[in-house]
Protein backbone atom coordinates (compact mmCIF):
# COMPACT_ATOMS: atom_id res chain seq x y z
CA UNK A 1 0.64 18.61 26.87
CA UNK A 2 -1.63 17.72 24.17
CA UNK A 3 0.97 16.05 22.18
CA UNK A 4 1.84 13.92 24.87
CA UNK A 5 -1.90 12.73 25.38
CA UNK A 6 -1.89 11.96 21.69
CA UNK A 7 1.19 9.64 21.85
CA UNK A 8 0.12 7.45 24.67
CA UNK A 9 -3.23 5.95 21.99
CA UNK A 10 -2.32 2.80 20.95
CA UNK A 11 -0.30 1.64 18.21
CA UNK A 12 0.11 -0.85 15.70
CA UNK A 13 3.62 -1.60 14.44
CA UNK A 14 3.37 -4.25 10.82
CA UNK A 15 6.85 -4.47 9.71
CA UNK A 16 9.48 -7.14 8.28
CA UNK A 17 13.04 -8.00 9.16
CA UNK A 18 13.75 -7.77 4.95
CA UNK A 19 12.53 -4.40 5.04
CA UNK A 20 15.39 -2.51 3.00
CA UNK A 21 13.95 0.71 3.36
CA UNK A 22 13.11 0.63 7.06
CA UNK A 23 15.69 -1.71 8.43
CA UNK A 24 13.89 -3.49 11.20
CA UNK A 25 16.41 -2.74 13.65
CA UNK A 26 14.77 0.92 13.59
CA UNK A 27 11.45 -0.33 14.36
CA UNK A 28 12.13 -2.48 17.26
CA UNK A 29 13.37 0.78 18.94
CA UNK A 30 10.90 2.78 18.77
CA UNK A 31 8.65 -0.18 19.63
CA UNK A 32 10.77 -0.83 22.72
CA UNK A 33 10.68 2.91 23.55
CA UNK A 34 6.69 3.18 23.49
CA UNK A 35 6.42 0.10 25.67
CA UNK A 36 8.71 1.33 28.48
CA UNK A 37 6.22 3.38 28.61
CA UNK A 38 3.06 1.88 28.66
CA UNK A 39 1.57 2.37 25.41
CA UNK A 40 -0.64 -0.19 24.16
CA UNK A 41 0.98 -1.83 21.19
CA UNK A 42 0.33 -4.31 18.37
CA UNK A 43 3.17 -5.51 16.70
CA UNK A 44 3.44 -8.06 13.74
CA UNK A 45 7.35 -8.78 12.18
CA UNK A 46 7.43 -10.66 8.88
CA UNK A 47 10.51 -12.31 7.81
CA UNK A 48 9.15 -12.82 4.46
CA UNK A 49 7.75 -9.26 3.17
CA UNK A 50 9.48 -6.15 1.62
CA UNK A 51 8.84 -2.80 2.34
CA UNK A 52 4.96 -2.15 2.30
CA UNK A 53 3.97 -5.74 0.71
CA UNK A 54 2.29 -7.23 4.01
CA UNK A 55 -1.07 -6.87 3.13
CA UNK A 56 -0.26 -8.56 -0.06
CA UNK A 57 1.23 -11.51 1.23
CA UNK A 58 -0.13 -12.02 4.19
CA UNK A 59 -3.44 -10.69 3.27
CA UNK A 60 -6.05 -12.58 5.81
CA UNK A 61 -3.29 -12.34 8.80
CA UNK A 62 -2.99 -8.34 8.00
CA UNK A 63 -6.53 -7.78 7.66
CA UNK A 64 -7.54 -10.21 10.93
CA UNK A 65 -4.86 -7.64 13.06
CA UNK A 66 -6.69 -4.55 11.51
């Protein structure tokens, strides 16, 4: 199906393990789940960023990845 052909594009995962909104825990699963099967990933963990401050703090890392 379409939707399945739109899932398999790659993906880019930015997240932090002091995340208190989206524990990271959360992430990592659904990271493990696209890579069992084969989607291209890009994944970045912080252990230094809350939720949605990466860019901010890590602002020439964040922006090299994108």
């Amino acid at each position: 199906s379409s939707l399945t052909y739109l899932c398999t594009w790659p993906q880019m995962y930015f997240y932090s393990t002091v995340d208190h909104i989206v524990p990271y825990e959360g992430v990592e699963k659904v990271i493990r789940m696209r890579s069992s099967i084969g989607i291209p990933l890009e994944i970045k963990c912080w252990n230094d960023t809350e939720h949605a401050r990466h860019l901010f703090v890590h602002e020439e890392e964040y922006t090299e990845m994108c």
